[in-house]
C-alpha atoms as a PDB file:
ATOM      1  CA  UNK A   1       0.000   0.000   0.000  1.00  0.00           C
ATOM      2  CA  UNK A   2       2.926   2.663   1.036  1.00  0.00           C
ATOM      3  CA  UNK A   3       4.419   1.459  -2.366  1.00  0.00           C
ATOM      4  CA  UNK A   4       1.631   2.368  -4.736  1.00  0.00           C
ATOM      5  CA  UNK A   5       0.991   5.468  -2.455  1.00  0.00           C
ATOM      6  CA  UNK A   6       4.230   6.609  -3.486  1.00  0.00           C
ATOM      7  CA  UNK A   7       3.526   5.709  -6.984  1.00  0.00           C
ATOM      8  CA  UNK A   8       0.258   7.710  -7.067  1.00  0.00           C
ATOM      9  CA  UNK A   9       1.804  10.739  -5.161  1.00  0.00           C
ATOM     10  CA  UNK A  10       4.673  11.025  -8.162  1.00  0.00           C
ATOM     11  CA  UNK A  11       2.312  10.469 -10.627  1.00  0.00           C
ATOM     12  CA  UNK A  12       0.057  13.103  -9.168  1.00  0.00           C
ATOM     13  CA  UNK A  13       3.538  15.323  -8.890  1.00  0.00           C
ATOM     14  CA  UNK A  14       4.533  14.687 -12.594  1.00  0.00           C
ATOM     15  CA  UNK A  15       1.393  15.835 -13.568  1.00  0.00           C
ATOM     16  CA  UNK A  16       0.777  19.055 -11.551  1.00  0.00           C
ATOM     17  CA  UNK A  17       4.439  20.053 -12.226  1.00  0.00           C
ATOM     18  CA  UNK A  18       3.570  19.875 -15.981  1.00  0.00           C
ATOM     19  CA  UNK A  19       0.412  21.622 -15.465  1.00  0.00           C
ATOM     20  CA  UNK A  20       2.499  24.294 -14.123  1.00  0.00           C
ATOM     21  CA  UNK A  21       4.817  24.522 -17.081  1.00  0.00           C
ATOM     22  CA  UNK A  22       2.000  24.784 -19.731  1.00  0.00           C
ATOM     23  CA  UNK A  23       0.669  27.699 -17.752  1.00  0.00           C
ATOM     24  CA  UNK A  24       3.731  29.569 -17.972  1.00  0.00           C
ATOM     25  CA  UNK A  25       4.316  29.035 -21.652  1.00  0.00           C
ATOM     26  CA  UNK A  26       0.485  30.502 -22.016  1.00  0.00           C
ATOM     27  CA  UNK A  27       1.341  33.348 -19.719  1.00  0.00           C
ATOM     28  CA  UNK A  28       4.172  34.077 -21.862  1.00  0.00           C
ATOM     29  CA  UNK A  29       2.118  33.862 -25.058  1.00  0.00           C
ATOM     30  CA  UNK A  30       3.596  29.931 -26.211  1.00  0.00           C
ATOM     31  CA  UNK A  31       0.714  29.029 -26.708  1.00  0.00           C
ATOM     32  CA  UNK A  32      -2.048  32.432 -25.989  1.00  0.00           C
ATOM     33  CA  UNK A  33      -4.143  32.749 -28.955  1.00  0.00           C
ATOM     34  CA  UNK A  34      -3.083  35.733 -30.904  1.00  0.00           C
ATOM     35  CA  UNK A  35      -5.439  38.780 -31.433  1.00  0.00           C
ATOM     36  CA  UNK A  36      -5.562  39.761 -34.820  1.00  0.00           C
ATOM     37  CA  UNK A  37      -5.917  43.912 -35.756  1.00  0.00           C
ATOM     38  CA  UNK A  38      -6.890  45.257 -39.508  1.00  0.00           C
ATOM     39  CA  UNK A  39      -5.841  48.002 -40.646  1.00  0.00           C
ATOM     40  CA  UNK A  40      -5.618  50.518 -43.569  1.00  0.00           C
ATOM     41  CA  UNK A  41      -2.013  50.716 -44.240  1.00  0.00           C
ATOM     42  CA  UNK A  42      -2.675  54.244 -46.360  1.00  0.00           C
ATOM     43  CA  UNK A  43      -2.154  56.963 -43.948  1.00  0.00           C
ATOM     44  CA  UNK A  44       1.371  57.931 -43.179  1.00  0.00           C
ATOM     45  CA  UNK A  45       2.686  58.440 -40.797  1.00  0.00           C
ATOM     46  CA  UNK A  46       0.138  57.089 -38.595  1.00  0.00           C
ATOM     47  CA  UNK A  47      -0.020  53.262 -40.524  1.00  0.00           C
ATOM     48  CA  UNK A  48       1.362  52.845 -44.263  1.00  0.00           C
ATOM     49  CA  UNK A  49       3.390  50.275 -45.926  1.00  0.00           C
ATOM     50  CA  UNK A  50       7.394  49.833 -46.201  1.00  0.00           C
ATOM     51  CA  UNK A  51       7.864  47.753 -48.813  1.00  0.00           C
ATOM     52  CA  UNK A  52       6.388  44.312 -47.575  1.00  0.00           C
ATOM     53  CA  UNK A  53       5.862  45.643 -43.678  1.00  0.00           C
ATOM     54  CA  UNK A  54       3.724  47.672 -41.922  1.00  0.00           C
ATOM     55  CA  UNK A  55       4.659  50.643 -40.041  1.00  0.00           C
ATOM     56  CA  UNK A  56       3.997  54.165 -38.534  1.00  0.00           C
ATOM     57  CA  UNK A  57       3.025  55.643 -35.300  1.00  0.00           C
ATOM     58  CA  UNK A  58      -0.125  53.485 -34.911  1.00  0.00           C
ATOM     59  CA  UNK A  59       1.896  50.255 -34.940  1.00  0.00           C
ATOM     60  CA  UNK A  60       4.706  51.109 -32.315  1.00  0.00           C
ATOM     61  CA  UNK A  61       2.329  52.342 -30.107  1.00  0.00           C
ATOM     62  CA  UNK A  62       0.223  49.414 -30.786  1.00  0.00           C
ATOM     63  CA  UNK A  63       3.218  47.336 -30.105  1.00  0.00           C
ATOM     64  CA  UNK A  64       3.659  48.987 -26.786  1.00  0.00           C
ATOM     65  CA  UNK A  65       0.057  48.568 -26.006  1.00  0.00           C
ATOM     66  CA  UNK A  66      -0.054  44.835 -26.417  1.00  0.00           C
ATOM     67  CA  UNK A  67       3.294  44.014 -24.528  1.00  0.00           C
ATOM     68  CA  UNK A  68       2.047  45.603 -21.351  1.00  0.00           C
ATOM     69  CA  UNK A  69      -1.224  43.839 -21.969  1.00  0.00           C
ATOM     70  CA  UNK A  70       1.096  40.891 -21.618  1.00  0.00           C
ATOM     71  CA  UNK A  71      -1.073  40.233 -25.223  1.00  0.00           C
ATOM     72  CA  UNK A  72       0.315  37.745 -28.509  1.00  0.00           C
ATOM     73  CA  UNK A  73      -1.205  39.564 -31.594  1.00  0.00           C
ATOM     74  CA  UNK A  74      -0.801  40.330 -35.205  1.00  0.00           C
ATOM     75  CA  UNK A  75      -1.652  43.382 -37.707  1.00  0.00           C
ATOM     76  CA  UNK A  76      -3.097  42.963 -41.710  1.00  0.00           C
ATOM     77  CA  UNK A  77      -3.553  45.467 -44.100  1.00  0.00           C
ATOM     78  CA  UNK A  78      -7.049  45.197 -45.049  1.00  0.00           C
ATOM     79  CA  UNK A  79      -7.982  47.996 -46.361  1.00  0.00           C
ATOM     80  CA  UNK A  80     -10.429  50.990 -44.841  1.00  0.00           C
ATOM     81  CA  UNK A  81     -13.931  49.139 -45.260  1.00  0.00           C
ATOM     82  CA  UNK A  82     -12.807  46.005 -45.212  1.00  0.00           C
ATOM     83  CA  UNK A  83     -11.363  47.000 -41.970  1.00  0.00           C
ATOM     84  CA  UNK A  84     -14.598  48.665 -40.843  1.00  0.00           C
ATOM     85  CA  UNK A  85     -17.212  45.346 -41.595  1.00  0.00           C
ATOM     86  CA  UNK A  86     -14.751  42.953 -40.501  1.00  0.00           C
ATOM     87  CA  UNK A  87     -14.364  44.180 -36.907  1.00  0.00           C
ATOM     88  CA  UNK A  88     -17.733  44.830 -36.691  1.00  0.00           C
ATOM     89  CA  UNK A  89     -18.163  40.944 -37.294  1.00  0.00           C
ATOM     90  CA  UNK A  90     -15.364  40.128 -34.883  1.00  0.00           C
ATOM     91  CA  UNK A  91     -14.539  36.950 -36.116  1.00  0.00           C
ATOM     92  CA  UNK A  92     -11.957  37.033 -38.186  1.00  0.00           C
ATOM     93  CA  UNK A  93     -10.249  40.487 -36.881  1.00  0.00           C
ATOM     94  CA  UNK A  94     -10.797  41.114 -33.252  1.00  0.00           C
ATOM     95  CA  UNK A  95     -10.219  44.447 -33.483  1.00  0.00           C
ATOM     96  CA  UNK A  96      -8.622  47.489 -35.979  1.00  0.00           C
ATOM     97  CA  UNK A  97      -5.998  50.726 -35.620  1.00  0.00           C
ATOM     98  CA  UNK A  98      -6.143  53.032 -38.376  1.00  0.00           C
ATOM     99  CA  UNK A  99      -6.380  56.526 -37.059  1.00  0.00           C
ATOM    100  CA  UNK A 100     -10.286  55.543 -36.187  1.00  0.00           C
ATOM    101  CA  UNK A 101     -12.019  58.837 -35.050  1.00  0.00           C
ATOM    102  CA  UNK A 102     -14.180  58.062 -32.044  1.00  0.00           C
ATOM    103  CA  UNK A 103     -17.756  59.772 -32.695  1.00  0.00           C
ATOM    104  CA  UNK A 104     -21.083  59.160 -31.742  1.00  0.00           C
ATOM    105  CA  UNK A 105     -22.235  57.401 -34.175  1.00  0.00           C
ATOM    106  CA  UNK A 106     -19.391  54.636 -35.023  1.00  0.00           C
ATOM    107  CA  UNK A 107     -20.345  54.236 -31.069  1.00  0.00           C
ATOM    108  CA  UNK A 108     -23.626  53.097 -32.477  1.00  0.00           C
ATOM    109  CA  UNK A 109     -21.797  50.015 -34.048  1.00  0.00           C
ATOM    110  CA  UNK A 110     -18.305  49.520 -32.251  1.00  0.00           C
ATOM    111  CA  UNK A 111     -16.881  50.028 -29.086  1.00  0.00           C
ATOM    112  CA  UNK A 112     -13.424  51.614 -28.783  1.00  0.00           C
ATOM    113  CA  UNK A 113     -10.789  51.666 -26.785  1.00  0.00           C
ATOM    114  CA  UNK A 114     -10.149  54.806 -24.503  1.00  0.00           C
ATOM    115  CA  UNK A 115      -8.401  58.082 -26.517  1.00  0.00           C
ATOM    116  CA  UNK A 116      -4.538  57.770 -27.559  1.00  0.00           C
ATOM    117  CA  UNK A 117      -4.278  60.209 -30.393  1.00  0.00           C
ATOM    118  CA  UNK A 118      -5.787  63.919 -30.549  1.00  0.00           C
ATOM    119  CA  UNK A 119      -6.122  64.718 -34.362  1.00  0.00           C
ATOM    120  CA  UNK A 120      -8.591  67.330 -36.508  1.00  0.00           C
ATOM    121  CA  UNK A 121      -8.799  67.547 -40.134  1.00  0.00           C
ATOM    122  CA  UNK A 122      -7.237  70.041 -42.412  1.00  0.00           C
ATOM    123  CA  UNK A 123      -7.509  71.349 -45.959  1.00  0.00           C
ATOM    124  CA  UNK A 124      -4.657  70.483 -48.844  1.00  0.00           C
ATOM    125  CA  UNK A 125      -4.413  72.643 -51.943  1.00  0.00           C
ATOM    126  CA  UNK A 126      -1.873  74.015 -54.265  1.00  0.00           C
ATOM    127  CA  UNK A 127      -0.305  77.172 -53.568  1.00  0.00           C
ATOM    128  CA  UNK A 128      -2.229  80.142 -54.785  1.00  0.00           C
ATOM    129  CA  UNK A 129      -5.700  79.172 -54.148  1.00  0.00           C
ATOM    130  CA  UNK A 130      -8.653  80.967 -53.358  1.00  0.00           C
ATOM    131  CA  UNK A 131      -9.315  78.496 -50.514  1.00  0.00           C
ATOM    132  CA  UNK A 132      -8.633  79.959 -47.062  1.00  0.00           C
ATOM    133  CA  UNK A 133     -11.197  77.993 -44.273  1.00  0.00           C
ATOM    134  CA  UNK A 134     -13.718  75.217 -45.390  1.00  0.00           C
ATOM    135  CA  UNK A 135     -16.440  77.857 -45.768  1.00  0.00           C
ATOM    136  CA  UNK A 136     -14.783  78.800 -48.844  1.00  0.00           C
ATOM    137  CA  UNK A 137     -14.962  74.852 -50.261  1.00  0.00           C
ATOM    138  CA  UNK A 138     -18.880  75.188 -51.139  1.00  0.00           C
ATOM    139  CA  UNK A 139     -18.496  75.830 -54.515  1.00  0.00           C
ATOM    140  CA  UNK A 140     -15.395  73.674 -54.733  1.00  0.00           C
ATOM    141  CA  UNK A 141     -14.006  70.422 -55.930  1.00  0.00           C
ATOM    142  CA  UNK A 142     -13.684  68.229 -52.682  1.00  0.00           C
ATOM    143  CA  UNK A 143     -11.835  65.155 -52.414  1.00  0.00           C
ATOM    144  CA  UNK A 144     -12.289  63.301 -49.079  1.00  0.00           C
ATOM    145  CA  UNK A 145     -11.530  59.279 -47.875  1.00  0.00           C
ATOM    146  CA  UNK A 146     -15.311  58.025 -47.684  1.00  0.00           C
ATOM    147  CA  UNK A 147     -16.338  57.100 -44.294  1.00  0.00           C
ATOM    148  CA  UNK A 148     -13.875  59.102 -42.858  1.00  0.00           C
ATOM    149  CA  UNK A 149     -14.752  62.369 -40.684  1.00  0.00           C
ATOM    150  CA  UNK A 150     -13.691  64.101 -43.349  1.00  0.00           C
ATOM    151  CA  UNK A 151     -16.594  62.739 -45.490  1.00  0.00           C
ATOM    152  CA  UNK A 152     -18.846  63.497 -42.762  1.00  0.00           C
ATOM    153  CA  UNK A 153     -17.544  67.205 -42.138  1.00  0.00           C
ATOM    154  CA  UNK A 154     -17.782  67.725 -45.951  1.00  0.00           C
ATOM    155  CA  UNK A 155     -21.212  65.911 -46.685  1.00  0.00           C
ATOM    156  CA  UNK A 156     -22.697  68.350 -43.932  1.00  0.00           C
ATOM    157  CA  UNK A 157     -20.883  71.696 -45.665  1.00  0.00           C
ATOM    158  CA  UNK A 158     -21.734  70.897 -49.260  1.00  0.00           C
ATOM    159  CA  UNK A 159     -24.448  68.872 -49.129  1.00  0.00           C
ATOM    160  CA  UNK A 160     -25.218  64.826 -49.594  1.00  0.00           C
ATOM    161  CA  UNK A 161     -26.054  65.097 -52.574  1.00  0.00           C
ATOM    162  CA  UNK A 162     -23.073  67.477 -53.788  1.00  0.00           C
ATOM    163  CA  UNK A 163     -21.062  66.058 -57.414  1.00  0.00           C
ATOM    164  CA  UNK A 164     -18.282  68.028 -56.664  1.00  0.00           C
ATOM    165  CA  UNK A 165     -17.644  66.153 -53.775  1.00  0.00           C
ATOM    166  CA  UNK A 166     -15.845  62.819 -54.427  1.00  0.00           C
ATOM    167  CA  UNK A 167     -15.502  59.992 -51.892  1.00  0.00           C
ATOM    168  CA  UNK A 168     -12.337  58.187 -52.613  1.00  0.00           C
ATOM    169  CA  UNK A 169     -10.965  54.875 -51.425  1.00  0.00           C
ATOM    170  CA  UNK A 170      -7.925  56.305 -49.653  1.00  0.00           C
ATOM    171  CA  UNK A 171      -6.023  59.303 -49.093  1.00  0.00           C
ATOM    172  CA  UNK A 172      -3.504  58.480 -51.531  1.00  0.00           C
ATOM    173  CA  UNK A 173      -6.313  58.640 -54.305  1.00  0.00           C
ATOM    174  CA  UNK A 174      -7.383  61.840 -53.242  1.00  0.00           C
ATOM    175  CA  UNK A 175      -3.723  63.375 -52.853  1.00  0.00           C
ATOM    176  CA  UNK A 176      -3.812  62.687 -56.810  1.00  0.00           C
ATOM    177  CA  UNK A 177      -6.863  63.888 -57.881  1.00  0.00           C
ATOM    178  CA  UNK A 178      -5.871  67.311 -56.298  1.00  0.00           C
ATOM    179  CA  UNK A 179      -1.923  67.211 -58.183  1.00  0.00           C
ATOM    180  CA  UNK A 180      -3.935  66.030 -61.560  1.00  0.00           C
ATOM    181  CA  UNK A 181      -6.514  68.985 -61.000  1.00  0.00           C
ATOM    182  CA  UNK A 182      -9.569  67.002 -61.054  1.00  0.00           C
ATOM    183  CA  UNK A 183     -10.223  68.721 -57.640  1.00  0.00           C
ATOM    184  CA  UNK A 184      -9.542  71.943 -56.088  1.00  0.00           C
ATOM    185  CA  UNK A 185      -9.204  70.683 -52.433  1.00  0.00           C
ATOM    186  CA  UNK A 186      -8.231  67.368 -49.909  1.00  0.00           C
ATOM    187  CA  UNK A 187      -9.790  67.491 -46.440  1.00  0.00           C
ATOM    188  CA  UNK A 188      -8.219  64.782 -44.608  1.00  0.00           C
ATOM    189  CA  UNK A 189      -6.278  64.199 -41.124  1.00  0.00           C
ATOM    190  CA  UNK A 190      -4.043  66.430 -40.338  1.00  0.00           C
ATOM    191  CA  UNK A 191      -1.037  63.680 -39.606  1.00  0.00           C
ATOM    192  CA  UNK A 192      -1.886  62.625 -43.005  1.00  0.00           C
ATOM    193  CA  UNK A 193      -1.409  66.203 -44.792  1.00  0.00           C
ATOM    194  CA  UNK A 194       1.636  67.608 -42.446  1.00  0.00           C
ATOM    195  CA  UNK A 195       2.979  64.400 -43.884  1.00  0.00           C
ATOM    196  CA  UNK A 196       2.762  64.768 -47.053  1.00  0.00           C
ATOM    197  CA  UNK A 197       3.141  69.305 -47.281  1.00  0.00           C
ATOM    198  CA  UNK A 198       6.521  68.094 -45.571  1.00  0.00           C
ATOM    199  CA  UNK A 199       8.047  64.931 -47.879  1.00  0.00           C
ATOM    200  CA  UNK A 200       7.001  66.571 -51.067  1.00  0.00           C
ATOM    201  CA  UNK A 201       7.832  69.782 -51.264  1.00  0.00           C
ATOM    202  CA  UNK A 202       8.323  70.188 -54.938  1.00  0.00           C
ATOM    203  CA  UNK A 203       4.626  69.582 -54.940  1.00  0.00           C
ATOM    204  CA  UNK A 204       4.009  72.861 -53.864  1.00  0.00           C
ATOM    205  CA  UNK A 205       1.008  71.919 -51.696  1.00  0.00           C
ATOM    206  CA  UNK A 206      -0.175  74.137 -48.603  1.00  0.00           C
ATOM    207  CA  UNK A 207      -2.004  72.762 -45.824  1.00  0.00           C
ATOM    208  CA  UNK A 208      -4.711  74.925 -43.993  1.00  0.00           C
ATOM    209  CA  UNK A 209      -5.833  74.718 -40.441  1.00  0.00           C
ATOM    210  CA  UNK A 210      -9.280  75.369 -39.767  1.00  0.00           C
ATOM    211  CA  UNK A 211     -10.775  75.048 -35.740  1.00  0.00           C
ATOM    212  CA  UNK A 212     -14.017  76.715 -36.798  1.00  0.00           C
ATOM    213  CA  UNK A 213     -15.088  74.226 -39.009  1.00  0.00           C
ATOM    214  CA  UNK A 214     -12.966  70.884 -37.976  1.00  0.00           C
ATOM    215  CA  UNK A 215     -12.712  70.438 -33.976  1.00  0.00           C
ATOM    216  CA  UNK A 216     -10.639  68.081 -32.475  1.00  0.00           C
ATOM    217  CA  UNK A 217     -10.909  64.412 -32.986  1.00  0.00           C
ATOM    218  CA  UNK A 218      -9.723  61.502 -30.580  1.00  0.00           C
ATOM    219  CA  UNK A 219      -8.487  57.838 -32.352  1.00  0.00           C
ATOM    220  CA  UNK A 220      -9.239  54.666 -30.423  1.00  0.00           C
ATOM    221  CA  UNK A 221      -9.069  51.121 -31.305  1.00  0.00           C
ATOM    222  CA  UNK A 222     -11.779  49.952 -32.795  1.00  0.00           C
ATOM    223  CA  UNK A 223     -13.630  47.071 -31.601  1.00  0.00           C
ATOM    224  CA  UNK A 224     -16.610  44.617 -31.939  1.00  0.00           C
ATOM    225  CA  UNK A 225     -19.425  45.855 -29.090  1.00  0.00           C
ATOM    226  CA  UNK A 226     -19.214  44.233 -25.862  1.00  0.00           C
ATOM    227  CA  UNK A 227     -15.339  42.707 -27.008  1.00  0.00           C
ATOM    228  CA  UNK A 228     -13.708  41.745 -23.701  1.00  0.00           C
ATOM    229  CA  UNK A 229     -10.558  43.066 -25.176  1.00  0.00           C
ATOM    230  CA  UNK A 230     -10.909  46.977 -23.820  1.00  0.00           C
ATOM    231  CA  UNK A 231     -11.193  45.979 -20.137  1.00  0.00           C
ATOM    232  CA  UNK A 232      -7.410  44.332 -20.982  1.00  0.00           C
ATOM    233  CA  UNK A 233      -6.398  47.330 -23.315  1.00  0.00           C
ATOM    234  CA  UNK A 234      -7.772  50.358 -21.840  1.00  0.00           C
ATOM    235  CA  UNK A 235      -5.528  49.603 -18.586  1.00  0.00           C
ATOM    236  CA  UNK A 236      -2.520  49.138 -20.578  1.00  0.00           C
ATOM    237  CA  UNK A 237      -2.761  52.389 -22.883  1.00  0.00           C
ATOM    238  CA  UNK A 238      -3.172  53.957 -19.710  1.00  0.00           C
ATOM    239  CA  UNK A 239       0.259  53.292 -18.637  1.00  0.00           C
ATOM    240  CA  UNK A 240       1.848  53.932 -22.106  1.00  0.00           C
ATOM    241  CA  UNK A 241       0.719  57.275 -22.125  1.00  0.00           C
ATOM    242  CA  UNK A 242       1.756  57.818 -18.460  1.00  0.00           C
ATOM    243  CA  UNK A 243       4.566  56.014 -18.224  1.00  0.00           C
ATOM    244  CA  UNK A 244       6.791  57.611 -21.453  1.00  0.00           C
ATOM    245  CA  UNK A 245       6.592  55.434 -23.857  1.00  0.00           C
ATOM    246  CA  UNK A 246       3.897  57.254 -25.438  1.00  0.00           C
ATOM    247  CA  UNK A 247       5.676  60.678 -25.610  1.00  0.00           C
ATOM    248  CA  UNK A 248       9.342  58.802 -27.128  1.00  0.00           C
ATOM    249  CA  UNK A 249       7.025  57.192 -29.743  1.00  0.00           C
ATOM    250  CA  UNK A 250       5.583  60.328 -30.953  1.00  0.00           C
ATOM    251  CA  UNK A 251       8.624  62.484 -30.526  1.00  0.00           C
ATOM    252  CA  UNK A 252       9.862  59.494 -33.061  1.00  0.00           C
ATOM    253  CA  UNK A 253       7.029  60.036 -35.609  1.00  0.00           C
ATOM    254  CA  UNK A 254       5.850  63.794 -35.006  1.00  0.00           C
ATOM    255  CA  UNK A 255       9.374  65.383 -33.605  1.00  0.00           C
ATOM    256  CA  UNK A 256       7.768  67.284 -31.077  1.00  0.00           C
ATOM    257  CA  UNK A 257       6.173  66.540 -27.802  1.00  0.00           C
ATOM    258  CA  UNK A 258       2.296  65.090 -27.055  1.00  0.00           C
ATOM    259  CA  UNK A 259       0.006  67.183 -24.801  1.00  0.00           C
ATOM    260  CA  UNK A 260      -0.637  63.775 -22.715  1.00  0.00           C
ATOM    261  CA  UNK A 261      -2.405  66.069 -20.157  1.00  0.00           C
ATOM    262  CA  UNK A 262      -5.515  66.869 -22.155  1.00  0.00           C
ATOM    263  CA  UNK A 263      -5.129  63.593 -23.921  1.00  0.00           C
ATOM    264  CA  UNK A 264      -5.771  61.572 -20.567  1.00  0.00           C
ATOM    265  CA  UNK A 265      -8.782  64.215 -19.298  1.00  0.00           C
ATOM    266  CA  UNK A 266     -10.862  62.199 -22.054  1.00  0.00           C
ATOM    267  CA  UNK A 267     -13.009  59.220 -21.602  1.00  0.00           C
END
């Protein structure tokens, strides 16, 4: 009897100890299923693509994000609406970063993160236009990323129903439309247009700044309603932001430092 006790007891000891060991590998993400982000790889230099791999300031801070959510995960470029339906499903992406405005009524469909990027929209034209505020784009040609705040700050200036606004795919579509003059004006994010003004200066482009018309605008991560995943993110962007990482990231990106203050005063 003390024989097989013994037996039992190491058998019972074998199996505990291994019990153990598979709980560290999951704890440090061996075997922890991976969360999967979209993404529209178009806006530099928030997300875009270097050659085969994506980067910008979206997916470093992302990157910091998940490693103090102690978090395995991976990032596609999927394109804007793809992006947009396929989080809202939540089955195959489990959530999305792509310089997502927060507004009432994406709230209707997602649930988000809390803020980690203040933002507003701005106006791109050549130099020597007309074009001063977004009051004077009524009786313009508008190019604009549809489904973007841009689209929606437009659509309520010039009207639904307005030709001369066009809704374009991506930014990078409505960057050329406005250097092959088939519009007078891009309203997009202002990351996205500093950007540009600043790597193409033979262009000859001018970005305008307009807080009458375009207020600011707060990015979260996107995610399906009621996802589990912001009570395990929210925490951790917390600390990015307080903790430094945030402000070397976008020194890295923008060159200058973040206003974390008013940042972490939202909700």
């Amino acid at each position: 009897m003390k024989k097989l006790s013994l037996i039992v007891s190491a058998v019972i000891l074998a199996v505990a100890i291994t019990g153990c060991g598979a709980k560290k590998e999951d704890a440090a993400g061996g075997n922890a299923v991976k969360i999967k982000f979209a993404t529209d790889a178009a806006y530099a230099p928030m997300e875009y693509m270097d050659k085969d791999k994506i980067t910008g300031f979206d997916i470093d801070f992302l990157d910091a994000v998940m490693k103090e959510a102690g978090l395995s995960y991976d990032v596609t470029n999927t394109g804007w609406d793809t992006m947009l339906t396929s989080v809202q499903a939540g089955k195959e992406y489990q959530a999305g970063i792509s310089s997502v405005s927060i507004t009432d009524e994406r709230k209707q469909t997602y649930d988000y993160s809390i803020p980690y990027f203040e933002s507003t929209n701005m106006i791109l034209v050549k130099e020597g236009s007309p074009v001063k505020s977004a009051d004077d784009l009524k009786d313009k040609k508008v190019a604009v990323q549809i489904s973007t705040t841009a689209d929606t700050l437009m659509t309520k200036i010039m009207g639904g129903d307005n030709q001369s606004l066009k809704r374009m795919d991506n930014n990078t579509l409505a960057i050329m439309e406005l250097e092959n003059n088939g519009v007078d004006a891009v309203v997009a994010d202002i990351a996205i247009i500093r950007e540009y003004v600043k790597n193409n200066p033979d262009k000859k482009l001018v970005a305008i700044a307009d807080s009458k018309n375009f207020e600011s605008e707060y990015y979260g991560i996107l995610l399906p309603k009621g996802s589990e995943l912001k009570q395990k993110l929210d925490p951790a962007i917390k600390k990015v932001i307080e903790g430094g990482a945030y402000a070397t990231i976008y020194k890295k990106w923008f060159g200058q430092e973040p206003d974390v203050k008013k940042l972490l005063e939202q909700k």
